[in-house]
N, C-alpha and C. Protein backbone atom coordinates (compact mmCIF):
# COMPACT_ATOMS: atom_id res chain seq x y z
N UNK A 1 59.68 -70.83 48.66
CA UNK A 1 60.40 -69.58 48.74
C UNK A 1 60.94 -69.34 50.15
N UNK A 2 60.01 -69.60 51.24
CA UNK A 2 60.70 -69.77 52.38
C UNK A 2 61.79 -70.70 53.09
N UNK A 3 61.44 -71.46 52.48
CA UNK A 3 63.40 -72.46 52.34
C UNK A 3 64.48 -72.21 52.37
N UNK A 4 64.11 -71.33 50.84
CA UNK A 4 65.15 -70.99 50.11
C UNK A 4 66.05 -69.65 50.96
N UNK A 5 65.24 -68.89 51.48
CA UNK A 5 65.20 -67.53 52.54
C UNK A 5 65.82 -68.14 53.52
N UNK A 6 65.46 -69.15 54.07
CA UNK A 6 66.12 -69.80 55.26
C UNK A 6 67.76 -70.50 54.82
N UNK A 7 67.66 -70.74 53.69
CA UNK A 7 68.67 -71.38 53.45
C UNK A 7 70.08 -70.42 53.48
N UNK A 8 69.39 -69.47 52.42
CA UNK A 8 70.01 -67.58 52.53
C UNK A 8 70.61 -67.47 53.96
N UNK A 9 69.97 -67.11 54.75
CA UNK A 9 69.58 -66.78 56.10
C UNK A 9 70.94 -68.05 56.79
N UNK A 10 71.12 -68.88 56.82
CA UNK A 10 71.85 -69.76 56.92
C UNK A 10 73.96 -69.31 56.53
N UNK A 11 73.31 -69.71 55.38
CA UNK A 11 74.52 -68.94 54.54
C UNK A 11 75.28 -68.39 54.81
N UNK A 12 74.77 -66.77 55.34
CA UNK A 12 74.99 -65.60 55.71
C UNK A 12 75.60 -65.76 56.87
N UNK A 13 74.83 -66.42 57.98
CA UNK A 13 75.42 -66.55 59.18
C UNK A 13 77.03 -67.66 59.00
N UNK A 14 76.67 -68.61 58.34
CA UNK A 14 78.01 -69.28 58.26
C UNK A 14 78.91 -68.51 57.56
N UNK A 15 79.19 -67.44 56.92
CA UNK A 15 80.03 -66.64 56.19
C UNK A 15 80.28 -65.77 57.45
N UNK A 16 79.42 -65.33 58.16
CA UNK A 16 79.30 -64.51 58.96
C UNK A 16 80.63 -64.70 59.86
N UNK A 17 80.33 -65.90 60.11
CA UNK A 17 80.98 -67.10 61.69
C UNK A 17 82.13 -67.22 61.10
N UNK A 18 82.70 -67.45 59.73
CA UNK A 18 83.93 -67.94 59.20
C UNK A 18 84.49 -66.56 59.29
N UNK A 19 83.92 -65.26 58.75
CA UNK A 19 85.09 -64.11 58.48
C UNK A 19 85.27 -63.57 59.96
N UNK A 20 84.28 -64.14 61.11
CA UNK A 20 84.51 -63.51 62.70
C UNK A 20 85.93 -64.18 63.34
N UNK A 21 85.60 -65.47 63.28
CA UNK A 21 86.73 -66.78 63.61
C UNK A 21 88.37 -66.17 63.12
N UNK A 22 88.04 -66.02 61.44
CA UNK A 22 88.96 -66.13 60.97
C UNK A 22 89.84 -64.21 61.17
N UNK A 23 89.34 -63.26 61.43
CA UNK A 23 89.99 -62.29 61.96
C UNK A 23 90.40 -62.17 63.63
N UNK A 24 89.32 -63.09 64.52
CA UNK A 24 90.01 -63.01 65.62
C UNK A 24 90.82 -64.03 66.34
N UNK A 25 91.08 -65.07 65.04
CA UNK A 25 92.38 -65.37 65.34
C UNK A 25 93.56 -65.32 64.67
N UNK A 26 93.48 -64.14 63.80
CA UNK A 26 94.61 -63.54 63.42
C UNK A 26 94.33 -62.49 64.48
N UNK A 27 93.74 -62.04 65.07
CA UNK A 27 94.28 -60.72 66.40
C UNK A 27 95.11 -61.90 67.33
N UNK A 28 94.46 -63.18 67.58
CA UNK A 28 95.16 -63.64 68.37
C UNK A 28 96.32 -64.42 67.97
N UNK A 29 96.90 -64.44 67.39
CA UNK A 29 98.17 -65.08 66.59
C UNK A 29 99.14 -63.57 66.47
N UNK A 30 98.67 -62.79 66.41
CA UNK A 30 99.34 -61.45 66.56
C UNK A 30 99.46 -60.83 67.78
N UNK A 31 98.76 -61.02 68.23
CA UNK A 31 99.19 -61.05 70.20
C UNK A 31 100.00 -61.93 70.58
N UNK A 32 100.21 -63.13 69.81
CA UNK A 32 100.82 -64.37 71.21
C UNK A 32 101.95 -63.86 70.22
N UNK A 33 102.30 -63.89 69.21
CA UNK A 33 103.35 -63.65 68.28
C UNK A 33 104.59 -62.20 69.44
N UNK A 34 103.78 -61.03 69.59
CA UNK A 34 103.86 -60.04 69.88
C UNK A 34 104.47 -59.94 71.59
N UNK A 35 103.60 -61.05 72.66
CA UNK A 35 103.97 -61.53 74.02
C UNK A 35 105.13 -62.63 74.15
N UNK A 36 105.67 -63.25 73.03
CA UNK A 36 106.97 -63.85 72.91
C UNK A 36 108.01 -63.21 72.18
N UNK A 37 108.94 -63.83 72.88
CA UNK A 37 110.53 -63.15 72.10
C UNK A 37 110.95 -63.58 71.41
N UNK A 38 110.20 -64.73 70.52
CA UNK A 38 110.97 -64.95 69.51
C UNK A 38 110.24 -64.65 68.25
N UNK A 39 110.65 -64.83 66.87
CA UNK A 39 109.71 -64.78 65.72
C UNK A 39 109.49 -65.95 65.33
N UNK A 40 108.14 -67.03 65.76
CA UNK A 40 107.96 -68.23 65.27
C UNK A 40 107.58 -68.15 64.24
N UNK A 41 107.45 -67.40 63.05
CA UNK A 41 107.38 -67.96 61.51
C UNK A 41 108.81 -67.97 61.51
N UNK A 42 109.53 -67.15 61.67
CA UNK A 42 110.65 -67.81 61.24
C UNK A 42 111.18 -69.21 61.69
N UNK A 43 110.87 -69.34 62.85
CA UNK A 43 111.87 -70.44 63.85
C UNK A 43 110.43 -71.49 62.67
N UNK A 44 109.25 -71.45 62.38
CA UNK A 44 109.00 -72.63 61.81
C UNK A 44 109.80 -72.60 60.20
N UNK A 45 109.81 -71.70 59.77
CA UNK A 45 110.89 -71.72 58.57
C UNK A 45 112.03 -72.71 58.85
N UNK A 46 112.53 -72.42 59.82
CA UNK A 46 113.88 -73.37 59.88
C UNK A 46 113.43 -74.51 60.50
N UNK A 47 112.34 -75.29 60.29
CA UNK A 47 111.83 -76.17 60.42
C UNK A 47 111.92 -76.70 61.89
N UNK A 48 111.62 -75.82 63.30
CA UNK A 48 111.62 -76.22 64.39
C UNK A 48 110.12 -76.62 65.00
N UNK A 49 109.91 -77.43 65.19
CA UNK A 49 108.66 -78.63 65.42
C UNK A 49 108.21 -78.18 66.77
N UNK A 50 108.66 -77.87 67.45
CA UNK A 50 108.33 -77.37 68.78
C UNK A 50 107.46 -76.36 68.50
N UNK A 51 107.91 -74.91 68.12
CA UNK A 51 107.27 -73.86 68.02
C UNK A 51 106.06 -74.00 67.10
N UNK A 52 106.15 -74.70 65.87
CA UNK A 52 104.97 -75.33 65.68
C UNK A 52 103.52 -76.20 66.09
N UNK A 53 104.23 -77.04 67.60
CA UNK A 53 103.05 -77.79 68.11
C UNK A 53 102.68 -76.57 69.01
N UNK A 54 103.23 -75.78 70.07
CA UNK A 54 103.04 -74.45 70.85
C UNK A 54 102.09 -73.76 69.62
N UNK A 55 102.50 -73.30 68.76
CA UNK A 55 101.03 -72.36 68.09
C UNK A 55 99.90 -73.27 67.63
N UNK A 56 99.64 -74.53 67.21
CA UNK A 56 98.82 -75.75 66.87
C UNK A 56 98.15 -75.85 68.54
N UNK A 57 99.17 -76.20 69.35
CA UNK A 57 98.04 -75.94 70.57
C UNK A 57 97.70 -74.42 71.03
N UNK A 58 97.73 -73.35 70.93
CA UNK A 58 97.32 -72.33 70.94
C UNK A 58 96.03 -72.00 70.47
N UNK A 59 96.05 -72.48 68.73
CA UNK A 59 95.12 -72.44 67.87
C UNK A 59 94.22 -73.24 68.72
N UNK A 60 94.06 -74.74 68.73
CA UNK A 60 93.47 -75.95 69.17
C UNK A 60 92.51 -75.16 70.67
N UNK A 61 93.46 -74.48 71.02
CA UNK A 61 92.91 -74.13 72.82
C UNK A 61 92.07 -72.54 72.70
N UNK A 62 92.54 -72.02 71.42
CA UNK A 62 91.44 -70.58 71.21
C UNK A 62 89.82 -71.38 70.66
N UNK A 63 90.31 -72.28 69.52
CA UNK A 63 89.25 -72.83 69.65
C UNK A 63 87.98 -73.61 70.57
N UNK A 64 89.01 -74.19 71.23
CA UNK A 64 87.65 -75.16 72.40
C UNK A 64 87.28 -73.49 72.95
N UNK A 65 87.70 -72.76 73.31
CA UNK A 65 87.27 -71.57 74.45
C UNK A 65 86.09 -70.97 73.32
N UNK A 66 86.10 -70.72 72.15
CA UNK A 66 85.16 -69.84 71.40
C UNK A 66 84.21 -70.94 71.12
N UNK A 67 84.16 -72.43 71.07
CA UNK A 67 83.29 -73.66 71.23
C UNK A 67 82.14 -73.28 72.31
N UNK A 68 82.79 -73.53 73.26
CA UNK A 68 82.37 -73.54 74.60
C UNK A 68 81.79 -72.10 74.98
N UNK A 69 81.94 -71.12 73.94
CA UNK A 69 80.44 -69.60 74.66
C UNK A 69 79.76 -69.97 73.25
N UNK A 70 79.81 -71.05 72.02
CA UNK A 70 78.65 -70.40 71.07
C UNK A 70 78.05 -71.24 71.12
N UNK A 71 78.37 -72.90 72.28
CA UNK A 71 77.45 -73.91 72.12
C UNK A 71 76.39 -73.81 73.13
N UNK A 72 75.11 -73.74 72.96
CA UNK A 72 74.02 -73.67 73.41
C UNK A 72 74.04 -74.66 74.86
N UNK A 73 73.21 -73.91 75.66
CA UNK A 73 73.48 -74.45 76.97
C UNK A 73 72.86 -76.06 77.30
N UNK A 74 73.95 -76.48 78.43
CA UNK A 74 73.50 -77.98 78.17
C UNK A 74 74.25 -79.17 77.74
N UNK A 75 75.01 -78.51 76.47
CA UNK A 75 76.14 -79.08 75.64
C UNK A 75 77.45 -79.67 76.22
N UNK A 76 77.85 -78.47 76.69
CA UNK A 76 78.85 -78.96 77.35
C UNK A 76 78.96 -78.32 78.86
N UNK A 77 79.56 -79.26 79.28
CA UNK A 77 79.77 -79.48 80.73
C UNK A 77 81.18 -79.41 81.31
C-alpha cells in the first residue's frame, strides 16, 4: 500500500511539473511574442524558417535555465 502511495505521490508531482512548465511557457511565448514587432505565428504561417528556429531556440534556452534551478546540486556545473 505504501508503493502504491508513493507511486500516487509521484504522479501528482509529475502532473504537477507538466501543468507548471507548460503555463510558464506560454507566459513566456507571450512576452517574447509581445517584446517583438512582428507576429511570428503568422510569419511561421507563411512558412518563414528563421522565425521558427528564433522561437525553437527560445523554447530550447527557457528550458536549460528552468533545468538548471530544479536539478539538484552537484549536477550541473
Amino acid at each position: 500500500m505504501e508503493l502504491l502511495l508513493d507511486y500516487l505521490k509521484t504522479f501528482g508531482w509529475g502532473v504537477t511539473g507538466a501543468i507548471t512548465m507548460a503555463v510558464s511557457l506560454w507566459i513566456l511565448l507571450k512576452v517574447f511574442t509581445w517584446l517583438t514587432p512582428i507576429d511570428e505565428w503568422e510569419e511561421m504561417k507563411k512558412g518563414n524558417l528563421g522565425v521558427a528556429i528564433i522561437l525553437a531556440a527560445v523554447i530550447i534556452g527557457f528550458g536549460l535555465v528552468v533545468a538548471s534551478m530544479v536539478a539538484p546540486p552537484g549536477i550541473v556545473k
